[in-house]
C-alpha atoms as a PDB file:
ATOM      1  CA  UNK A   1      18.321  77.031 -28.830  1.00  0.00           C
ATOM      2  CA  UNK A   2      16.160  77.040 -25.945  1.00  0.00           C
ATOM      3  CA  UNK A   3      13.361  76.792 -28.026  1.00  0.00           C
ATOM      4  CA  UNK A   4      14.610  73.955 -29.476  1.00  0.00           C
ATOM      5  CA  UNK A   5      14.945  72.101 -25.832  1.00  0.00           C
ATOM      6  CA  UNK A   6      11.893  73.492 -24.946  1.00  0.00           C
ATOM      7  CA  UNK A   7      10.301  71.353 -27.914  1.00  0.00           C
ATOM      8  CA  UNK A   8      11.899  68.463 -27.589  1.00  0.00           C
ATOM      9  CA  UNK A   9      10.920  68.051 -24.094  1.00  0.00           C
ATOM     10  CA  UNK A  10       7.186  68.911 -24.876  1.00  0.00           C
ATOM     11  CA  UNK A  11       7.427  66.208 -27.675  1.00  0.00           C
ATOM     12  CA  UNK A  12       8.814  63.417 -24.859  1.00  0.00           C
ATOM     13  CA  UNK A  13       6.183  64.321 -22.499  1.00  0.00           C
ATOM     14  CA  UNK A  14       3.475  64.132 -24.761  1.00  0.00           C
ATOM     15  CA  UNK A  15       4.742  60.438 -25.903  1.00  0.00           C
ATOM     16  CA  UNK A  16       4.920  59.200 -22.620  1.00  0.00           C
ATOM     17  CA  UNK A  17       0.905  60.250 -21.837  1.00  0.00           C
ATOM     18  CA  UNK A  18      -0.036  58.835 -25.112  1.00  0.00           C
ATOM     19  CA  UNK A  19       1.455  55.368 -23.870  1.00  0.00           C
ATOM     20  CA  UNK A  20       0.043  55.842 -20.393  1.00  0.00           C
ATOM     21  CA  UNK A  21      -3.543  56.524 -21.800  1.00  0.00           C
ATOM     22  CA  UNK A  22      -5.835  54.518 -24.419  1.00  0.00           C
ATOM     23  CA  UNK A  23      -7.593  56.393 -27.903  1.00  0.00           C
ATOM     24  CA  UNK A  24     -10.484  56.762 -25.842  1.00  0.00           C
ATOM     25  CA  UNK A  25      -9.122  59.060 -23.196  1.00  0.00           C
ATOM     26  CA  UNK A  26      -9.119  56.697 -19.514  1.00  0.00           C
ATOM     27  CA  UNK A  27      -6.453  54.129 -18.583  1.00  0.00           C
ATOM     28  CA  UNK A  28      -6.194  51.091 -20.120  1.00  0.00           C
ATOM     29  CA  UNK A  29      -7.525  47.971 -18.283  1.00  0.00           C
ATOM     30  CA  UNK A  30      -5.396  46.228 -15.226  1.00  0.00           C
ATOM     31  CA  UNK A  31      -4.381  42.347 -17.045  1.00  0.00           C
ATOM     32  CA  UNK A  32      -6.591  40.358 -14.847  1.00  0.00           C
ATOM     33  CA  UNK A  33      -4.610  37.940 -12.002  1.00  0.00           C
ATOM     34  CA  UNK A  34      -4.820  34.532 -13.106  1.00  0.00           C
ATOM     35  CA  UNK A  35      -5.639  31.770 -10.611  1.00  0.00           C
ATOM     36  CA  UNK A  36      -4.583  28.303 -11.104  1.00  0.00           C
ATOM     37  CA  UNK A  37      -7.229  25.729 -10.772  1.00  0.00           C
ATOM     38  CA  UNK A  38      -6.511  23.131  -8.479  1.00  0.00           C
ATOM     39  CA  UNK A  39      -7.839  19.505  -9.228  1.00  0.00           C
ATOM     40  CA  UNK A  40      -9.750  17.931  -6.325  1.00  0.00           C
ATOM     41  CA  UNK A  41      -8.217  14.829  -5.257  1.00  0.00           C
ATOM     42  CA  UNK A  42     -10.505  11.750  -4.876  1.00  0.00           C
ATOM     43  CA  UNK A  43     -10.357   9.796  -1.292  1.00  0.00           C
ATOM     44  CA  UNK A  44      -9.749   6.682  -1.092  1.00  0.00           C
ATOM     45  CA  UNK A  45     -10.829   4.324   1.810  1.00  0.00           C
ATOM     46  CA  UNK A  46      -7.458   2.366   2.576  1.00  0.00           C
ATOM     47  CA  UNK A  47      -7.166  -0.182   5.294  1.00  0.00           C
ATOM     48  CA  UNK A  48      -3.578  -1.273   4.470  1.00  0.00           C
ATOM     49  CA  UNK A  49      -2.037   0.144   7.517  1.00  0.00           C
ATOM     50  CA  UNK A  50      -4.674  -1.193   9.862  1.00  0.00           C
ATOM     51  CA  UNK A  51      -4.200  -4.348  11.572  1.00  0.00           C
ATOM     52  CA  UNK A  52      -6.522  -7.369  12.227  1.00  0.00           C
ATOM     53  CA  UNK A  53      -7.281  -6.445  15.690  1.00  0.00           C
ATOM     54  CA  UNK A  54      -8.450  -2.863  14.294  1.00  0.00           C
ATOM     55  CA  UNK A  55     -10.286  -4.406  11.324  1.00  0.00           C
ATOM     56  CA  UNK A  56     -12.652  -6.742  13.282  1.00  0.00           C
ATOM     57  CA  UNK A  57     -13.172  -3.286  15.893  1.00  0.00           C
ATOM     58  CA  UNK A  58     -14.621  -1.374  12.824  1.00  0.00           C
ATOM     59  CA  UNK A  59     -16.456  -4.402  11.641  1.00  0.00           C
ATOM     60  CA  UNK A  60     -18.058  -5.059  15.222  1.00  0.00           C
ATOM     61  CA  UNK A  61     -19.090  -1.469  15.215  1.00  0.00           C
ATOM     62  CA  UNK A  62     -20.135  -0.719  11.827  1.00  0.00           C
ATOM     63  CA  UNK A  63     -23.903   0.324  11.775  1.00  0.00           C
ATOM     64  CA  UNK A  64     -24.220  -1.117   7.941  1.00  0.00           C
ATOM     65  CA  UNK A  65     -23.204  -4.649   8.800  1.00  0.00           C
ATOM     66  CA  UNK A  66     -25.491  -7.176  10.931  1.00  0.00           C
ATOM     67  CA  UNK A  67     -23.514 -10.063  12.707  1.00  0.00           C
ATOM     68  CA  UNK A  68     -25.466 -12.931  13.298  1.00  0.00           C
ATOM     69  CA  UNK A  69     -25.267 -14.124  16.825  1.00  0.00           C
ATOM     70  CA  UNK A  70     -26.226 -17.739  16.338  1.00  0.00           C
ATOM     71  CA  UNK A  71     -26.221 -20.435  13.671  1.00  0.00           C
ATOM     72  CA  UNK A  72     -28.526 -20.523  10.587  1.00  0.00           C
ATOM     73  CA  UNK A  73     -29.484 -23.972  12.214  1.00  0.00           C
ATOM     74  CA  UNK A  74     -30.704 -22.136  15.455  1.00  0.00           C
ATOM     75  CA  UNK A  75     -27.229 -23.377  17.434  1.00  0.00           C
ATOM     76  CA  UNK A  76     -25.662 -21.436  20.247  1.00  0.00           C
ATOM     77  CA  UNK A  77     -22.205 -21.990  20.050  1.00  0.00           C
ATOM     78  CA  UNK A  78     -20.157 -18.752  20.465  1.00  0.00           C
ATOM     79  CA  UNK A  79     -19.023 -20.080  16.973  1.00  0.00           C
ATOM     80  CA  UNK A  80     -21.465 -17.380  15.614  1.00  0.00           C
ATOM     81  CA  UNK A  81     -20.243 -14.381  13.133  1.00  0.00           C
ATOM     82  CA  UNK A  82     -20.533 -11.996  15.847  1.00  0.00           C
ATOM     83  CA  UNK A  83     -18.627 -13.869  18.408  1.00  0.00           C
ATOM     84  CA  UNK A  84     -15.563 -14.612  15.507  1.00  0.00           C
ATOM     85  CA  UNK A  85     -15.728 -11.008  14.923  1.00  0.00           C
ATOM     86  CA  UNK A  86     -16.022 -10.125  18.588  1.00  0.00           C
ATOM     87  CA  UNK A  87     -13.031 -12.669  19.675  1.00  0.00           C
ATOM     88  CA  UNK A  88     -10.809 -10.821  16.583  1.00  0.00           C
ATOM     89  CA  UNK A  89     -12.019  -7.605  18.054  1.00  0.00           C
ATOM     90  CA  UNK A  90     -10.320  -8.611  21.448  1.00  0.00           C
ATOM     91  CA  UNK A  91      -7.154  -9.848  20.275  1.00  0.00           C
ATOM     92  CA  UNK A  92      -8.178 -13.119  20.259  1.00  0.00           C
ATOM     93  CA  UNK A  93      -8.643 -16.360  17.546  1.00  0.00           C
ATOM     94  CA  UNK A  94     -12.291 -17.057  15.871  1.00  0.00           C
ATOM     95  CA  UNK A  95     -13.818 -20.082  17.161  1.00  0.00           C
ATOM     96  CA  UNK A  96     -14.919 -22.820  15.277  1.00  0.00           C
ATOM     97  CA  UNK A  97     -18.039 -24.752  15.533  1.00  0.00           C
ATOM     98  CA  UNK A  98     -17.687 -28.666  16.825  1.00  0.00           C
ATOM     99  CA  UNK A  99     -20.521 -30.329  15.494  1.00  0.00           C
ATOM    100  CA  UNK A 100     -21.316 -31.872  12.115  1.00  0.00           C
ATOM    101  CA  UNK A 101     -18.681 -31.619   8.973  1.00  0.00           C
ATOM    102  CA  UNK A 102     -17.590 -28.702  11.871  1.00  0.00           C
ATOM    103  CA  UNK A 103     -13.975 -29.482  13.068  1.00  0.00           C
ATOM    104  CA  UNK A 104     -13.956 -27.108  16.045  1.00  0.00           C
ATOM    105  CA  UNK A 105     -10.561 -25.284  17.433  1.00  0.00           C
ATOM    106  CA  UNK A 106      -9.832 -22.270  16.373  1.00  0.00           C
ATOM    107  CA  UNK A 107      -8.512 -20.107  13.599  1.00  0.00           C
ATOM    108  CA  UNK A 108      -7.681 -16.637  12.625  1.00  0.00           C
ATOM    109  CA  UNK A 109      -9.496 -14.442  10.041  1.00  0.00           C
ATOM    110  CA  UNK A 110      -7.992 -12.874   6.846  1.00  0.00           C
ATOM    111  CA  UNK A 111      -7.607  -9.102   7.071  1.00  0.00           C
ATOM    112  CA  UNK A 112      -8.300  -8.938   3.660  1.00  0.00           C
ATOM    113  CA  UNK A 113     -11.811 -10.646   4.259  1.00  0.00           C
ATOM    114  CA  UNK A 114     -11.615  -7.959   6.869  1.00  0.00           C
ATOM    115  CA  UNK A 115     -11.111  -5.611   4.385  1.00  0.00           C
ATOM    116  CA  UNK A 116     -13.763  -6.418   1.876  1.00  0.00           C
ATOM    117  CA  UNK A 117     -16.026  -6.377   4.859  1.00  0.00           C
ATOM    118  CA  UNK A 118     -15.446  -2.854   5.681  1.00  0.00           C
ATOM    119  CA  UNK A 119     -15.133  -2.004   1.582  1.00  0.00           C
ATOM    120  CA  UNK A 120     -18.856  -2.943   0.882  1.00  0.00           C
ATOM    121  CA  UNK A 121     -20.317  -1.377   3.702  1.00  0.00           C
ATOM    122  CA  UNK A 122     -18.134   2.018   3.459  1.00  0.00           C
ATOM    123  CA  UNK A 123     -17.735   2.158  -0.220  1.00  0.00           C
ATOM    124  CA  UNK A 124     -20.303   0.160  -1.910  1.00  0.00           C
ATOM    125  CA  UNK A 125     -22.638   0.992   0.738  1.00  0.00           C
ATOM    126  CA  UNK A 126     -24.719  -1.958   1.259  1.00  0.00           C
ATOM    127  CA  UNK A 127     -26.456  -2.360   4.360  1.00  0.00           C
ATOM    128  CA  UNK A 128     -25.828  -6.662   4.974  1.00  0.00           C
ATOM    129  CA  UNK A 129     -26.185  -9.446   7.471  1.00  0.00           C
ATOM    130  CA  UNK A 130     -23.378 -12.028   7.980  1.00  0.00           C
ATOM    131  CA  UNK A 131     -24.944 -15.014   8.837  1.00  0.00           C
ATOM    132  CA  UNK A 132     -21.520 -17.459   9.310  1.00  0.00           C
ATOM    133  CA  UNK A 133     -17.445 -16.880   9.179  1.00  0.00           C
ATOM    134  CA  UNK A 134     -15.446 -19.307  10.729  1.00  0.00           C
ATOM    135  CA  UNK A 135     -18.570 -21.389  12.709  1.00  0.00           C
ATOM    136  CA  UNK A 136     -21.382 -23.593  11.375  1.00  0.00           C
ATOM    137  CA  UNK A 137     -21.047 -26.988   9.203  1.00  0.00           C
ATOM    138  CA  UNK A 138     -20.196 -26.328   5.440  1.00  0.00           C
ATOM    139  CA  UNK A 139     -18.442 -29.062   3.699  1.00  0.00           C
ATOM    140  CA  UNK A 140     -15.331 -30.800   5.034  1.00  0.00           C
ATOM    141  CA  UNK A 141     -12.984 -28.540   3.031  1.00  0.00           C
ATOM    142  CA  UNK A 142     -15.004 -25.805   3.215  1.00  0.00           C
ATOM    143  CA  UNK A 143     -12.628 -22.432   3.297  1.00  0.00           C
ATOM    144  CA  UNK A 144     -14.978 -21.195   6.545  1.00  0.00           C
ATOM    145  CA  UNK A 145     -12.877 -23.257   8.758  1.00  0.00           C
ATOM    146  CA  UNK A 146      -9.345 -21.456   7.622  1.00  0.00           C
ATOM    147  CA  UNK A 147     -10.646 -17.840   8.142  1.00  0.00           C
ATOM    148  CA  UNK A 148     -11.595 -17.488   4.734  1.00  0.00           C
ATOM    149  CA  UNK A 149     -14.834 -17.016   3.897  1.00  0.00           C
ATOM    150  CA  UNK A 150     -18.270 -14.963   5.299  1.00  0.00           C
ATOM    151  CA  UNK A 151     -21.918 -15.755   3.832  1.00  0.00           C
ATOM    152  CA  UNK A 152     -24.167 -13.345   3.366  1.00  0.00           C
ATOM    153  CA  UNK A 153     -28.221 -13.527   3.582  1.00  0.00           C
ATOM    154  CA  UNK A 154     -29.710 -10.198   3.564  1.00  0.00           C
ATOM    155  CA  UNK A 155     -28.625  -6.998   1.548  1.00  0.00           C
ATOM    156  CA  UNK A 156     -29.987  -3.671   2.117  1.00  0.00           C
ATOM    157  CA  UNK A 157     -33.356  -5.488   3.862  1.00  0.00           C
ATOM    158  CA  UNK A 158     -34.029  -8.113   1.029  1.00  0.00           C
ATOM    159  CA  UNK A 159     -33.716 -11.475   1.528  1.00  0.00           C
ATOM    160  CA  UNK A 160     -31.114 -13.272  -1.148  1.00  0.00           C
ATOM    161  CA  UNK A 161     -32.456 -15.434  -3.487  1.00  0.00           C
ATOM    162  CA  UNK A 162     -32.879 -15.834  -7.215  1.00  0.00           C
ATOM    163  CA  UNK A 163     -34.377 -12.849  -8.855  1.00  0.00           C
ATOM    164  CA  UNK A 164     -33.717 -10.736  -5.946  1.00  0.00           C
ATOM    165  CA  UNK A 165     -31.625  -7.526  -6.324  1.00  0.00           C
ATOM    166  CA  UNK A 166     -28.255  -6.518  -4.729  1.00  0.00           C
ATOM    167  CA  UNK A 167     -26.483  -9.824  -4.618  1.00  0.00           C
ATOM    168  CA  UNK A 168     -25.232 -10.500  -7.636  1.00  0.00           C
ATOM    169  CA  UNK A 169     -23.530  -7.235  -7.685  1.00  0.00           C
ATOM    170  CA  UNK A 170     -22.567  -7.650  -4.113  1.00  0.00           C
ATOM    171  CA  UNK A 171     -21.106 -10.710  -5.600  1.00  0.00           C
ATOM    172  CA  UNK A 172     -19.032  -9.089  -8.652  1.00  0.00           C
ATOM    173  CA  UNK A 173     -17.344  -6.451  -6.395  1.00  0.00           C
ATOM    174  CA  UNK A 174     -15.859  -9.181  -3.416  1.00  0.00           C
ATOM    175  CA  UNK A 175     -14.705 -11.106  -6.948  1.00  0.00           C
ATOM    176  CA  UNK A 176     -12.898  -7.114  -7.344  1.00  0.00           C
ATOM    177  CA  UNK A 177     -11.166  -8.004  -4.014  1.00  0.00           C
ATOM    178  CA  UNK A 178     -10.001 -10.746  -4.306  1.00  0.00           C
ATOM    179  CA  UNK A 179     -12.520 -13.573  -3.907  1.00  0.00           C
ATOM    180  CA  UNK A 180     -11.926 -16.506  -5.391  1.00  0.00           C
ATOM    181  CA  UNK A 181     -14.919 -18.904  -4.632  1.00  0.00           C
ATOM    182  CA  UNK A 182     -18.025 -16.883  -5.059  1.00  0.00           C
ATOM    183  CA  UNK A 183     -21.261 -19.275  -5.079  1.00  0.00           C
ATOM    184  CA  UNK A 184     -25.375 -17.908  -4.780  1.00  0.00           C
ATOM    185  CA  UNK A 185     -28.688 -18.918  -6.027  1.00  0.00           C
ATOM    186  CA  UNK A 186     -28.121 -21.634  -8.831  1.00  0.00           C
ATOM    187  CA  UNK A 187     -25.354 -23.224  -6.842  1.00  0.00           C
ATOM    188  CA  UNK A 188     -26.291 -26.064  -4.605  1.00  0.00           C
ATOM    189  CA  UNK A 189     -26.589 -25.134  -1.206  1.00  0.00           C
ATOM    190  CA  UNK A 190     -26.831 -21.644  -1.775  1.00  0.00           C
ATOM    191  CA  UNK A 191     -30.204 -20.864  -3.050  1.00  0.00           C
ATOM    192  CA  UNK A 192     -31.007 -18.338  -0.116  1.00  0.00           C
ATOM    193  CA  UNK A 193     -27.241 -16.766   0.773  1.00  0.00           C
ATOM    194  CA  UNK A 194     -24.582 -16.253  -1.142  1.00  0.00           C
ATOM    195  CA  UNK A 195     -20.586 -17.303   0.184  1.00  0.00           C
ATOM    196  CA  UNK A 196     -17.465 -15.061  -0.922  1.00  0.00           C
ATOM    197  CA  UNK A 197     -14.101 -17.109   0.233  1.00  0.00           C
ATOM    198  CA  UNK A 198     -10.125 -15.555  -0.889  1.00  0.00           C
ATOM    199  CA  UNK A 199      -6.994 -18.467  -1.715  1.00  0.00           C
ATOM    200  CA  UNK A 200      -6.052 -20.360   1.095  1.00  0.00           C
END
């Protein structure tokens, strides 16, 4: 009988090495630790939660977009693009030019002009001058004088104008935002800048 146990147990044993060992005489391989991948998530530059005042800051201080600090026409007025932006900047309204089709006062500037602004230096990553927002003469219903509407005459250091580069994609992504009245070489009056205005 105790020959018998003494068998049986020598039989279990030698099972339980046979699992704990592969044909080849070492232990089998450790199942490797899996690591989830994670997925990088894209930023996004978002100005929703900024307010006009902040806007016209980052616009004032942006090193990719030139503010004009007098009229095309050569007039000091304080009605330039700089001093709109720079008014904004300090809580106040943009002035508007008095002279010409220009109906002077004062208005306040769209953040999401503001926005675009910001968008095509920071995400498009043109370099551009603003030559005129709410000051300067345009046409007596011109969308300037509501707040509306920038011009643009430069684009990362060349000159607009027909068969230049830059602007007509410049163009194409303020249409993306929102801009409703985009005019530029072709158009009359615009041969040498090109104007991006949103709905009244």
């Amino acid at each position: 009988m105790k020959n018998l146990i003494k068998s049986i147990l020598t039989a279990i044993l030698a099972l339980s090495a046979s699992a704990l060992f592969s044909s080849c005489g070492t232990a089998p391989a450790p199942t490797p630790k899996v690591t989830p991948k994670t997925v990088p998530v894209k930023k996004t530059t978002s100005y929703s939660s900024t307010s006009t005042q902040a806007l016209a800051k980052k616009v004032l201080a942006h090193p990719k977009i030139t503010l004009l600090r007098k009229q095309v026409s050569g007039r000091v007025d304080g009605a330039s693009s700089y001093h709109n932006i720079a008014s904004v900047a300090r809580g106040y309204s943009a002035k508007r030019s008095s002279y010409s089709n220009a109906p002077g006062g004062y208005t306040k500037l769209r953040r999401k002009m503001l926005e675009t602004m910001l968008y095509m230096a920071d995400v498009k990553g043109y370099r551009y001058r603003v030559t005129s927002i709410a000051g300067g003469s345009h046409s007596k219903t011109s969308r300037h004088y509501a707040g509306i509407a920038f011009d643009v005459d430069m684009i990362n250091g060349v000159k607009v104008g027909a068969g230049k580069p830059y602007y007509k994609a410049f163009m194409n992504a303020c249409r993306a935002k929102g801009a409703t009245e985009v005019l530029g070489p072709g158009a009359k009056g615009h041969s040498r800048h090109i104007h991006m205005a949103w709905p009244r």
